[in-house]
Protein backbone atom coordinates (compact mmCIF):
# COMPACT_ATOMS: atom_id res chain seq x y z
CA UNK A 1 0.00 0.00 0.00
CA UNK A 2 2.86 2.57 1.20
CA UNK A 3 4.71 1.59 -2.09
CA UNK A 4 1.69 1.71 -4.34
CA UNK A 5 1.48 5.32 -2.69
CA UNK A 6 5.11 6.59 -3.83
CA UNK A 7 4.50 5.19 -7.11
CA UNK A 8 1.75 7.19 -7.53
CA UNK A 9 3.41 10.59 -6.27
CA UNK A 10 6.33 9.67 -8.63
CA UNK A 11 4.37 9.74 -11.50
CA UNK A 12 2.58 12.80 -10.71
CA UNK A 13 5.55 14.63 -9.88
CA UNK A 14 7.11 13.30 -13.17
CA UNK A 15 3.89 14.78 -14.97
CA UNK A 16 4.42 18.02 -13.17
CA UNK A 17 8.19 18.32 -14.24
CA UNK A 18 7.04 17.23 -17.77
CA UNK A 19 4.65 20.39 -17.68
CA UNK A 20 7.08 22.87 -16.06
CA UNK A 21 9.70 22.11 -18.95
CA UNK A 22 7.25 22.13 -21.96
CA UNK A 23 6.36 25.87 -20.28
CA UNK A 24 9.99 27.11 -19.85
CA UNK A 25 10.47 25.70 -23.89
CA UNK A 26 7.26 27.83 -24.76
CA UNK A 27 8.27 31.02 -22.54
CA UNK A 28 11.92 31.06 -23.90
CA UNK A 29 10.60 30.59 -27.41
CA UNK A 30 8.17 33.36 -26.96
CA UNK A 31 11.43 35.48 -25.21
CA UNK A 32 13.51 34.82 -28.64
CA UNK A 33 10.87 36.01 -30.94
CA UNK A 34 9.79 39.12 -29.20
CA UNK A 35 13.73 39.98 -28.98
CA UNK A 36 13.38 39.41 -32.78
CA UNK A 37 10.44 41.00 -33.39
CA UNK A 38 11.76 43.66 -31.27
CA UNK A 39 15.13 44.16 -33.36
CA UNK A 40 13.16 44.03 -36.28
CA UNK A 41 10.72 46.62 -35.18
CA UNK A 42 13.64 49.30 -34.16
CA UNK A 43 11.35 50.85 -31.36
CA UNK A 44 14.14 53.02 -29.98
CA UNK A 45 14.94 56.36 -31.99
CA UNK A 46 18.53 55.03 -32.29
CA UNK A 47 17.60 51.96 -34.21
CA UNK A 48 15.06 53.96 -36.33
CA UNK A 49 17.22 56.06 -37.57
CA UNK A 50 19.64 53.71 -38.43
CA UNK A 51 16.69 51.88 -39.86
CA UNK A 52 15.97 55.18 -42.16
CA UNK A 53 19.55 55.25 -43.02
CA UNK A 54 20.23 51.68 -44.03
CA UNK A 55 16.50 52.30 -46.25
CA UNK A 56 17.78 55.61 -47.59
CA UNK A 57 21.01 53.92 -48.50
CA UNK A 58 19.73 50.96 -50.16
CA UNK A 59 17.95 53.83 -51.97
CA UNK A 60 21.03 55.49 -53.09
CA UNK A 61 22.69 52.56 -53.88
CA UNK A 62 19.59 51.92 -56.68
CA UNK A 63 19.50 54.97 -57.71
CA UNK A 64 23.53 54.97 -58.40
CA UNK A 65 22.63 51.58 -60.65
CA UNK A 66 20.78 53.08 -62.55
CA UNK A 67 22.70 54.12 -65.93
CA UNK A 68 23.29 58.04 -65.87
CA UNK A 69 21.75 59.81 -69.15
CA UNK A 70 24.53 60.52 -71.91
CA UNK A 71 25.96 63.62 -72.36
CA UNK A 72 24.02 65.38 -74.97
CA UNK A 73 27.68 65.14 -77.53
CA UNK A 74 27.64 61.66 -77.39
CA UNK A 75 24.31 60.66 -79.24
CA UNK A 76 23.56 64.14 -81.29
CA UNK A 77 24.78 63.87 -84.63
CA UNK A 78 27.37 66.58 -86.13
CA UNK A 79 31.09 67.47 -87.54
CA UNK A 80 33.94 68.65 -86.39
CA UNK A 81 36.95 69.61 -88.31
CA UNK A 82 40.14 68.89 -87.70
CA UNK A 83 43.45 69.95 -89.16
CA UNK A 84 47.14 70.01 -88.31
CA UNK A 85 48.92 71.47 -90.82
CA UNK A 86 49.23 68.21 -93.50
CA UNK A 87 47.89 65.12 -95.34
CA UNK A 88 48.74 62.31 -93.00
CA UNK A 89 47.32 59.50 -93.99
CA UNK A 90 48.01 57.92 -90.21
CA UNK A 91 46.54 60.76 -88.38
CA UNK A 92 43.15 59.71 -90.80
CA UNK A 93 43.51 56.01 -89.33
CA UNK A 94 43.15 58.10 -86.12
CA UNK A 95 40.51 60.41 -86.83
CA UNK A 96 38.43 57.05 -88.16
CA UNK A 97 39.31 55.03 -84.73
CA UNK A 98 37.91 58.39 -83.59
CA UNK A 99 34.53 58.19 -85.42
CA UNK A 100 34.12 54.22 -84.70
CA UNK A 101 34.06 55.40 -80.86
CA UNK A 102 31.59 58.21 -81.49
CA UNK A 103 29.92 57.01 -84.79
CA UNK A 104 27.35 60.15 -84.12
CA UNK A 105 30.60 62.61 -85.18
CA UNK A 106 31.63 63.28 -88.26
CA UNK A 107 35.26 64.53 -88.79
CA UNK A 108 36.69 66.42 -91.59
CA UNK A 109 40.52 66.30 -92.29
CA UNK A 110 41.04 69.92 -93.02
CA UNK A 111 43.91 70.12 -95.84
CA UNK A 112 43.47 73.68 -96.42
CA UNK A 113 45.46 74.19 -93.07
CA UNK A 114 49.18 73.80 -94.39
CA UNK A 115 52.16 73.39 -92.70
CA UNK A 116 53.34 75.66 -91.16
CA UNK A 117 50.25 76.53 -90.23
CA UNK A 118 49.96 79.55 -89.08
CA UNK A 119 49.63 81.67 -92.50
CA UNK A 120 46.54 79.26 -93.13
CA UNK A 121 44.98 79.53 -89.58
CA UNK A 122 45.46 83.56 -89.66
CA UNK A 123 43.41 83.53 -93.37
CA UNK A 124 40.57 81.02 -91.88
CA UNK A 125 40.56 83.21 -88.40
CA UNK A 126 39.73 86.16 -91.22
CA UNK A 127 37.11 84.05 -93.33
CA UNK A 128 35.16 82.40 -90.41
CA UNK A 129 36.29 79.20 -91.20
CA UNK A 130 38.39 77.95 -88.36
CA UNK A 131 38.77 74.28 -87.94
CA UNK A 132 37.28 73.21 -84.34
CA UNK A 133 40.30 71.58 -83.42
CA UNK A 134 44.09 72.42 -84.27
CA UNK A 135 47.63 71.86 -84.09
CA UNK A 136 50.00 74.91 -83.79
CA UNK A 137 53.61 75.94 -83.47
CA UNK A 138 53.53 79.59 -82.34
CA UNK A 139 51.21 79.33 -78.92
CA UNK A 140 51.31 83.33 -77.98
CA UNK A 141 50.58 84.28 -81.84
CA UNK A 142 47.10 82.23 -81.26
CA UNK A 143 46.35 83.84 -77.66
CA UNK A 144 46.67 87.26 -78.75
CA UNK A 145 44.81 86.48 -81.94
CA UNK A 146 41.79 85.19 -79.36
CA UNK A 147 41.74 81.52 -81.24
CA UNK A 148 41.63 79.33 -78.96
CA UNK A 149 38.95 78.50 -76.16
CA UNK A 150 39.96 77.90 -72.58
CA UNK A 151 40.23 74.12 -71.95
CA UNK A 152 40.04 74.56 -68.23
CA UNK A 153 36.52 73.24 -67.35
CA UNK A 154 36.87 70.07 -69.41
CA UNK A 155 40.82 69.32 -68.22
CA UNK A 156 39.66 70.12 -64.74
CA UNK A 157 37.20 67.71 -64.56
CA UNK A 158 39.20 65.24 -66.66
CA UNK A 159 40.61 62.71 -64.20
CA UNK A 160 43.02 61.35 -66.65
CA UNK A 161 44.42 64.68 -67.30
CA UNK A 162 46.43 63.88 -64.04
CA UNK A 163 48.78 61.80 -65.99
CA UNK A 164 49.93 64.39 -67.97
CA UNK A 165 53.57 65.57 -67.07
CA UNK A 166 53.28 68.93 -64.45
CA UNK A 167 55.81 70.43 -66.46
CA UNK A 168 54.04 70.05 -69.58
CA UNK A 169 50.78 70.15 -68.44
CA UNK A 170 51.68 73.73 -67.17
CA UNK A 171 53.24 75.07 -70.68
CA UNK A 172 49.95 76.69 -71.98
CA UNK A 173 48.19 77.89 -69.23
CA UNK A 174 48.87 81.99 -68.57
CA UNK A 175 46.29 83.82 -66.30
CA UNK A 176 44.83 80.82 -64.74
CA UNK A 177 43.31 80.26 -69.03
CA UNK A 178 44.66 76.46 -70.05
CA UNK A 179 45.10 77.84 -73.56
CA UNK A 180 46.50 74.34 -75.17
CA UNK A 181 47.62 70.96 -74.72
CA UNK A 182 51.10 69.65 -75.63
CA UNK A 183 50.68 67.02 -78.31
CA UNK A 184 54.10 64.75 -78.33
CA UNK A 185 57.71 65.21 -77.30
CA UNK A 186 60.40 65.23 -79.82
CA UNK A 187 63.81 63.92 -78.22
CA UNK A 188 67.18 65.89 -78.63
CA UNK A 189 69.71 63.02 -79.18
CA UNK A 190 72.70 62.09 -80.69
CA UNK A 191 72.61 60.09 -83.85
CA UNK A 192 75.87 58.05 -83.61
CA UNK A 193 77.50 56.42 -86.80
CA UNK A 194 78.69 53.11 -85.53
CA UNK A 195 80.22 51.95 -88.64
CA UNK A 196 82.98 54.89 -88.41
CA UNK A 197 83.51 54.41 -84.73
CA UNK A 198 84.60 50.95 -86.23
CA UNK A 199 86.27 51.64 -89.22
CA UNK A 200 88.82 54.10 -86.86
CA UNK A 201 89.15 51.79 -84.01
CA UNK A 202 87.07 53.97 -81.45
CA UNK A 203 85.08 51.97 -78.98
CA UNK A 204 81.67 52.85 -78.66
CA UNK A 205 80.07 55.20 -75.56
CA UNK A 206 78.22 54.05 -73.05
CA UNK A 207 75.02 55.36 -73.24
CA UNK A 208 75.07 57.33 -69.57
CA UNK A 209 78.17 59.11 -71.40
CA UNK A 210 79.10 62.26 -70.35
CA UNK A 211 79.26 65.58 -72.54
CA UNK A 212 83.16 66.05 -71.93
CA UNK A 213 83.72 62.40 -73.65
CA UNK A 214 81.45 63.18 -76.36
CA UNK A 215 83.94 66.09 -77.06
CA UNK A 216 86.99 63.93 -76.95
CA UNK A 217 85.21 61.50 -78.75
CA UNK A 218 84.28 63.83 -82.09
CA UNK A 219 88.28 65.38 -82.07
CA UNK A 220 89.61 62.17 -83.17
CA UNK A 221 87.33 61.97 -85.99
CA UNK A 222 88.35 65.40 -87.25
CA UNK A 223 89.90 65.09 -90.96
CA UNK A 224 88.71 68.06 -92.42
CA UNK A 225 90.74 67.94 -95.30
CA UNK A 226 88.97 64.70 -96.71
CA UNK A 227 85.66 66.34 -95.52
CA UNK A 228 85.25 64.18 -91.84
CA UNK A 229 84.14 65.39 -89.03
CA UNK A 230 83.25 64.49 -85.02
CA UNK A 231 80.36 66.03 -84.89
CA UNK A 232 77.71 68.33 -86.25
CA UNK A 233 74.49 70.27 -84.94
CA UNK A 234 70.28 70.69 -86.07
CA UNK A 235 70.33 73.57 -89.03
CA UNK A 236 74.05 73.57 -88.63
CA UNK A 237 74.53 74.30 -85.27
CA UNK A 238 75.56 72.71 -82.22
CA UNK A 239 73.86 74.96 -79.98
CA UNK A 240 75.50 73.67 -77.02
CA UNK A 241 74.31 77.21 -75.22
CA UNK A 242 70.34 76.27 -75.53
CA UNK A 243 71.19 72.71 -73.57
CA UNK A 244 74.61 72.50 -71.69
CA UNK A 245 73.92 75.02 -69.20
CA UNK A 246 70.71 72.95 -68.15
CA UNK A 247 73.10 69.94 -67.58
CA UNK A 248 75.28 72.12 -65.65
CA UNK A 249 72.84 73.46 -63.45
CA UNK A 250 69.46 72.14 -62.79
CA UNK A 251 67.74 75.47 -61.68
CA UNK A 252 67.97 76.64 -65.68
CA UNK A 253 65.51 75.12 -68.49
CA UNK A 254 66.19 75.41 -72.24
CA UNK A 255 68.93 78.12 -73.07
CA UNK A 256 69.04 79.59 -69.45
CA UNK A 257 65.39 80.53 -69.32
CA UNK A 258 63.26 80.26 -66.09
CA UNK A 259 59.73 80.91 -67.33
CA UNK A 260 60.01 84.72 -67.17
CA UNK A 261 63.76 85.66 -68.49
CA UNK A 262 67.02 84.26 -69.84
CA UNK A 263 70.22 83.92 -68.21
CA UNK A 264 72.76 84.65 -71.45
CA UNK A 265 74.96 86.71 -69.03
CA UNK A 266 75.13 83.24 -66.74
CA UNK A 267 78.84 82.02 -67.04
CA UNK A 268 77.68 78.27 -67.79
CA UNK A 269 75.68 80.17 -71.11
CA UNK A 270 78.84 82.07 -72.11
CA UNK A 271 81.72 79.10 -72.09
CA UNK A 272 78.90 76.84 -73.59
CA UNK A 273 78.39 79.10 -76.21
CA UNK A 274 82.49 79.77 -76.70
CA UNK A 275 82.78 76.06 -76.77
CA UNK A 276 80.78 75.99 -79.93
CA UNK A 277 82.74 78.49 -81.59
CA UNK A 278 85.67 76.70 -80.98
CA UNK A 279 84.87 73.20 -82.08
CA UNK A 280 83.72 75.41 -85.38
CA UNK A 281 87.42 77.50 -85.43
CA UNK A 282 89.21 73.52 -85.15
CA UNK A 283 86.87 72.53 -88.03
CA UNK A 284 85.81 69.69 -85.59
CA UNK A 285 82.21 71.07 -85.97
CA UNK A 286 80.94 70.19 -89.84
CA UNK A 287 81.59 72.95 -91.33
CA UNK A 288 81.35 72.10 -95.00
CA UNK A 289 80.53 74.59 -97.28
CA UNK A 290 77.42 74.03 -100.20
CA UNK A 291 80.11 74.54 -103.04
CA UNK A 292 81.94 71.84 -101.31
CA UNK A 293 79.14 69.78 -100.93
CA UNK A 294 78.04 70.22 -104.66
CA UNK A 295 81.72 69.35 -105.75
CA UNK A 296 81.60 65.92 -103.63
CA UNK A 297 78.20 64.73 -104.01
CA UNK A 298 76.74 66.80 -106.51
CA UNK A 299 73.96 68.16 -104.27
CA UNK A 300 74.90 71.59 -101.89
CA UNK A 301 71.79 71.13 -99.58
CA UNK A 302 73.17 67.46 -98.59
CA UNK A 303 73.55 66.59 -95.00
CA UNK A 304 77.05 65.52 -94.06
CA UNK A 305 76.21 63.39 -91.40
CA UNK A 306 73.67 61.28 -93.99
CA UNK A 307 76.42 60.93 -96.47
CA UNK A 308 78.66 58.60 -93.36
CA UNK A 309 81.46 62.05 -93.01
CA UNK A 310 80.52 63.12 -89.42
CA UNK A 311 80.96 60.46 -86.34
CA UNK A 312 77.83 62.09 -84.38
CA UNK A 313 75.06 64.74 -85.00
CA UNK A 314 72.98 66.25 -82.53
CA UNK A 315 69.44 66.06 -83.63
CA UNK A 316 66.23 65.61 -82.80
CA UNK A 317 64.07 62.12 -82.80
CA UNK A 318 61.70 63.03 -85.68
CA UNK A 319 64.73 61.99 -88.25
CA UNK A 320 64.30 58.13 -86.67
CA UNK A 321 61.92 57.59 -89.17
CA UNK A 322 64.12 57.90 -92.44
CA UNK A 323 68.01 58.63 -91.49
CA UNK A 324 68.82 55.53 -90.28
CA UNK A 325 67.32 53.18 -92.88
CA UNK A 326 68.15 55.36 -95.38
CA UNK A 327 72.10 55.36 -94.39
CA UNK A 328 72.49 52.06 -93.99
CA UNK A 329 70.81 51.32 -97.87
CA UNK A 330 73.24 53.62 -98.77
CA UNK A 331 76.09 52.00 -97.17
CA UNK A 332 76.77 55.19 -95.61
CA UNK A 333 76.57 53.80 -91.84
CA UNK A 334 74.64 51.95 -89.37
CA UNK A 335 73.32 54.87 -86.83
CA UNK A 336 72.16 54.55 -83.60
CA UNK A 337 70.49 57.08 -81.32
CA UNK A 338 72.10 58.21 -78.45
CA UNK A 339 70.76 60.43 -75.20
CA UNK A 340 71.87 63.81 -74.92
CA UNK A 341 75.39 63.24 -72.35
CA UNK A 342 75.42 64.41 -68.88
CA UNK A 343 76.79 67.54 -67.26
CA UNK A 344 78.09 68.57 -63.70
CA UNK A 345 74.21 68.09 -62.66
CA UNK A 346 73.16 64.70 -64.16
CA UNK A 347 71.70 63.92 -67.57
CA UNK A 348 68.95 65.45 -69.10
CA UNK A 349 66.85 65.48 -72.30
CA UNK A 350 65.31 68.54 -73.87
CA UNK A 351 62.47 67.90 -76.16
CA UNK A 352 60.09 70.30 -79.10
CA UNK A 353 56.46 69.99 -79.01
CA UNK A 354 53.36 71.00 -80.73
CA UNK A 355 50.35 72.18 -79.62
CA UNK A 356 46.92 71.41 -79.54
CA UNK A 357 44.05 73.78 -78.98
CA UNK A 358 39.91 73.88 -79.53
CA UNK A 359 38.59 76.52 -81.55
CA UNK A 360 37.23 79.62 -79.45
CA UNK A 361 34.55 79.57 -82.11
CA UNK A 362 33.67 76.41 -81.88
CA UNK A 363 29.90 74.70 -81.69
CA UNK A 364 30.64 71.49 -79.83
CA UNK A 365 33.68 72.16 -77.33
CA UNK A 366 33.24 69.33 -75.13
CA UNK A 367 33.51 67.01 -77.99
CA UNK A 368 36.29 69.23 -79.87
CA UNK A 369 38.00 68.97 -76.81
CA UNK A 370 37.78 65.08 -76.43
CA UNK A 371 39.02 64.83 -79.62
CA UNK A 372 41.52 66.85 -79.07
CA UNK A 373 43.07 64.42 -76.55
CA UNK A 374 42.34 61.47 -78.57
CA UNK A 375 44.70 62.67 -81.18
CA UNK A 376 47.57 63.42 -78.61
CA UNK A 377 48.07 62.42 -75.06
CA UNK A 378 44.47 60.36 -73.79
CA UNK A 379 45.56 56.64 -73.03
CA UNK A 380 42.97 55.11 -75.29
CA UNK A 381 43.91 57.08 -78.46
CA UNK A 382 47.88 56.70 -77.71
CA UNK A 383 47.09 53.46 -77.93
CA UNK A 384 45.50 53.03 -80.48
CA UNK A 385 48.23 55.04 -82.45
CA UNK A 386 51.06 52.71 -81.24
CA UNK A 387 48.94 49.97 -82.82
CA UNK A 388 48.26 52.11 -86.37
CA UNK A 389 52.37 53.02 -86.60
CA UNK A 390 52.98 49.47 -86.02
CA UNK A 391 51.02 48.17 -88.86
CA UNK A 392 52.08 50.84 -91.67
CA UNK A 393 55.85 50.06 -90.18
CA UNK A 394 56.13 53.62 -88.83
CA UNK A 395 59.28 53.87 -86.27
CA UNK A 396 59.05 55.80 -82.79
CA UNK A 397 59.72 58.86 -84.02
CA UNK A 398 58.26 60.90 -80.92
CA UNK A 399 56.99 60.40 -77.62
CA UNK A 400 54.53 60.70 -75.19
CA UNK A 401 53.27 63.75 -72.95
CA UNK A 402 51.78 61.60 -70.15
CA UNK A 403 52.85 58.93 -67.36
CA UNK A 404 50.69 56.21 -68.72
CA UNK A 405 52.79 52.80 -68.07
CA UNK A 406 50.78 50.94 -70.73
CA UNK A 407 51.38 53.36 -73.64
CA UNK A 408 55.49 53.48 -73.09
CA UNK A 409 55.50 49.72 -72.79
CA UNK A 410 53.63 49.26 -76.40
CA UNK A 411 55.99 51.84 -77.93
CA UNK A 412 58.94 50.30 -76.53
CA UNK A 413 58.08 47.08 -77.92
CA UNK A 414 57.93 49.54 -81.21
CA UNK A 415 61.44 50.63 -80.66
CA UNK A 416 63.82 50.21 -83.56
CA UNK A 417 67.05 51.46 -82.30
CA UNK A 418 68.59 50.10 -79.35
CA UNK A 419 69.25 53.74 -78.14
CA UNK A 420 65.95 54.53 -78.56
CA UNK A 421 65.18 52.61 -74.76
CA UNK A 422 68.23 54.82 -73.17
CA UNK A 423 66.42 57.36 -74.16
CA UNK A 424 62.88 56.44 -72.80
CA UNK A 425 64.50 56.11 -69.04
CA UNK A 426 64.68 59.82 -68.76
CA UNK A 427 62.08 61.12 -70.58
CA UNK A 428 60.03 61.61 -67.51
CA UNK A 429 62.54 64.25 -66.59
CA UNK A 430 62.59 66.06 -69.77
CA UNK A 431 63.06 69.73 -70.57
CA UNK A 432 60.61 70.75 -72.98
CA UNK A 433 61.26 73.87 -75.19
CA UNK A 434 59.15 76.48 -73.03
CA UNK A 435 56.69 78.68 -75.10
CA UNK A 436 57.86 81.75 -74.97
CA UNK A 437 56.04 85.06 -75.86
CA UNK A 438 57.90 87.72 -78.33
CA UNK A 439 60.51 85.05 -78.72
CA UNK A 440 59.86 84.98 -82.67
CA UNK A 441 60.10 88.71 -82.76
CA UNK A 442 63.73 88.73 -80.91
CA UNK A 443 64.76 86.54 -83.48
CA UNK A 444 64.01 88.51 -85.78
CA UNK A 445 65.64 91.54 -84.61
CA UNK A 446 68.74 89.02 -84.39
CA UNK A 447 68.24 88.66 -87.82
CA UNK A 448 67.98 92.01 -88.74
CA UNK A 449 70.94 93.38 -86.55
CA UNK A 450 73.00 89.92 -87.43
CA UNK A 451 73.85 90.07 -83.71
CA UNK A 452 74.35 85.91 -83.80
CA UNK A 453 75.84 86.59 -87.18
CA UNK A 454 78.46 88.47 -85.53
CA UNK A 455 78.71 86.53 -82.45
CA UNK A 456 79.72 83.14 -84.73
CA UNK A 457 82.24 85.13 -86.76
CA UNK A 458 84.16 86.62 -83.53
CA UNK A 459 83.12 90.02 -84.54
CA UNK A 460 81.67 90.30 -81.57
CA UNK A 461 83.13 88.58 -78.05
CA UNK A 462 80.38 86.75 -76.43
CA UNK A 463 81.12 87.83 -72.76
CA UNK A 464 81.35 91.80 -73.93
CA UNK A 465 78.15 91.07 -75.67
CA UNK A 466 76.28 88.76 -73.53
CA UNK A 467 74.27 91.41 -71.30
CA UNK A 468 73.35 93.28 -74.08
CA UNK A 469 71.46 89.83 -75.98
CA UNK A 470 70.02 89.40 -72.34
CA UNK A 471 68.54 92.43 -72.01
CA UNK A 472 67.02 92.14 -75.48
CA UNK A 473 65.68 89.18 -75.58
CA UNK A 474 63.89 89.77 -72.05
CA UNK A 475 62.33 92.80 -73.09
CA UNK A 476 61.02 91.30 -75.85
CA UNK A 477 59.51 88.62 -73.60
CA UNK A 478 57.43 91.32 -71.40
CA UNK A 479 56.27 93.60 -73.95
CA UNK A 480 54.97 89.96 -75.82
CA UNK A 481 53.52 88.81 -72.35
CA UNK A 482 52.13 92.31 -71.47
CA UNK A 483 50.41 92.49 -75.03
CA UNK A 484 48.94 88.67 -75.21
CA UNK A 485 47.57 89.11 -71.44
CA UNK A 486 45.78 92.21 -71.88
């Protein structure tokens, strides 16, 4: 009976436990999901605004899916023209690449635009008939003649226009205007005729030579009575005064200016330029006359250098495409091209551009001005202008204005001369030839007075002398200034 009892209260208390657990299941199940429903409802102002934010964001993040409209230049149909100064039949393969990217432009190669081209641009300017986009030598002549629109609001805004080399990207901007763009560099170099270094036993430079051994180096070619020579300059002269002095001294750009005046009374400027005189008085310099010329090789415009008589010629990259091919069919020489030597302060380049600008008149600027870059310095055109010189068999004649890794790697796979890559490893410290307002109107009071004239003759000494070309040529360059800025 007792035992029959406590079997019962056993099972009742088990019952009882069994109830008291299914409970606490149901009451901490019912716990979880009002926590949930709780955390899902946000009901403190905290977690309602982040609730608003995370909704607002979500928001944002469709709207930002969405695709944004087209600018209105990219789908309306027109023309632009285009013209720099020739009839290229690569810079059409360009201008069609351009049209297969925009197929709702139309561009016209303007060929009335000759080279040089401002004559034509200053007749069009008077007709109305300006081409919308341009290629120009003389920068200054096209400010003051109010050609060109200001590219600021499209470079500004232009995130690859951050590639572009400072110091280039700077040339064409006066009074806070960005006037024009700088188009490609042309190297300075020294085209070196291996063959004669070989005939006369002369081992070859190293290519981080300096500019003392390049002297040595063009004496002991000298034999100027059977018409060889070491070494001979662009248009006949060695201009060591526009470029040594830079070498020398890194605080001076191209012949001693500092983007406002020139330094001619500098002594670095003065024994540079004496230098040149007296390679020229030693006959080291080429200094073969047209009659001479005529007599030898029946032709008094001939370039002594081409014809395999002068070691080394300081010229500029834009010969790469014919000199040395045509030498070496001539059995005149197999040339290579050399970077400029080094001075006291290292080893720099200097390089000639062009310039590109966008019509002040024009309908369509945003487009002119993308076009504009597509023809020079933008990634996607250089590219595609590697690829175009590649297939005609064009050689790297010039190179590029911007720090885009992609483009210098396809044009170095281009490269024809093994020079040419010495070359490329300082281009990103180039020294462009500055633009330089009234600097075509002190040349030609040079001209007139025959102050260089006099200067290469020894008529006049070029220390006595020096101040007085210094002073010239800088007021020239703030009466031009003065005049374009107004």
């Amino acid at each position: 009976m007792k035992s029959s009892k406590v079997l019962i209260v056993l099972m009742i208390a088990a019952v009882v436990i069994s109830m008291l657990a299914g409970c606490s299941s149901k009451s901490n199940d019912s716990q979880n999901n009002a926590a949930n429903n709780s955390a899902n409802k946000n009901t403190s102002p905290d977690a309602a605004n982040a609730t608003n934010t995370t909704s607002s964001n979500q928001a944002a993040d469709n709207t930002a899916a969405e695709p944004e409209e087209a600018p209105a230049w990219t789908t309306e149909k027109f023309t632009l023209r285009y013209a720099d100064g020739g009839d290229n039949k690569l810079e059409e393969e360009m201008l069609k690449a351009f049209m297969q990217k925009y197929p709702n432009i139309t561009v016209e190669y303007d060929k009335t635009i000759t080279f040089p081209p401002e004559p034509s641009l200053t007749a069009a300017a008077a007709a109305g008939t300006m081409p919308d986009v341009f290629t120009m030598k003389d920068v200054p002549l096209a400010i003051t003649n109010d050609w060109l629109l200001d590219l600021a609001p499209y470079w500004d805004k232009d995130e690859e226009s951050k590639t572009v080399y400072k110091n280039i990207a700077d040339m064409a901007v006066f009074d806070g205007k960005r006037y024009a763009m700088g188009t490609f560099q042309y190297a300075e170099g020294v085209f070196v005729n291996k063959t004669l270094f070989q005939k006369n036993n002369v081992p070859l430079p190293s290519y981080n030579w300096t500019f003392d051994e390049m002297i040595d180096l063009a004496k002991k070619f000298s034999k100027p009575d059977e018409f060889y020579y070491g070494i001979g300059g662009p248009w006949g002269d060695l201009g060591f005064q526009e470029w040594l002095p830079m070498n020398n001294d890194n605080s001076f750009g191209w012949d001693t200016y500092d983007g406002d005046k020139f330094h001619f009374t500098s002594q670095e400027w003065i024994d540079a330029y004496n230098l040149k005189l007296e390679l020229r008085r030693l006959k080291v310099d080429d200094v073969m006359t047209g009659a001479q010329k005529k007599k030898l090789w029946g032709d008094e415009g001939a370039w002594t250098f081409q014809k395999g008589h002068s070691a080394m010629a300081i010229d500029y990259s834009w010969n790469m495409g014919w000199i040395p091919s045509e030498m070496k069919k001539a059995g005149a020489g197999d040339v290579d091209f050399y970077p400029m030597p080094s001075g006291k302060a290292g080893q720099r380049i200097q390089t000639i551009l062009d310039f590109i600008g966008v019509s002040s008149t024009t309908e369509h600027p945003e487009a002119a001005y993308e076009l504009a870059k597509w023809m020079t310095w933008g990634k996607e055109g250089a590219l595609k202008r590697a690829d175009i010189e590649k297939a005609a068999g064009q050689p790297v004649t010039k190179y590029p204005t911007a720090d885009q890794p992609e483009v210098w790697a396809k044009l170095e796979a281009n490269l024809t001369l093994p020079g040419e890559k010495e070359v490329m490893k300082l281009m990103s410290n180039a020294v462009p030839m500055p633009i330089v307002p009234g600097w075509n109107d002190f040349a030609a009071w040079d001209t007139e007075n025959k102050f260089t004239e006099k200067l290469n003759s020894g008529e006049y000494k070029v220390a006595d002398k020096a101040k007085e070309f210094e002073d010239k040529a800088n007021e020239f360059v703030a009466k031009a200034k003065a005049a374009m800025l107004k």
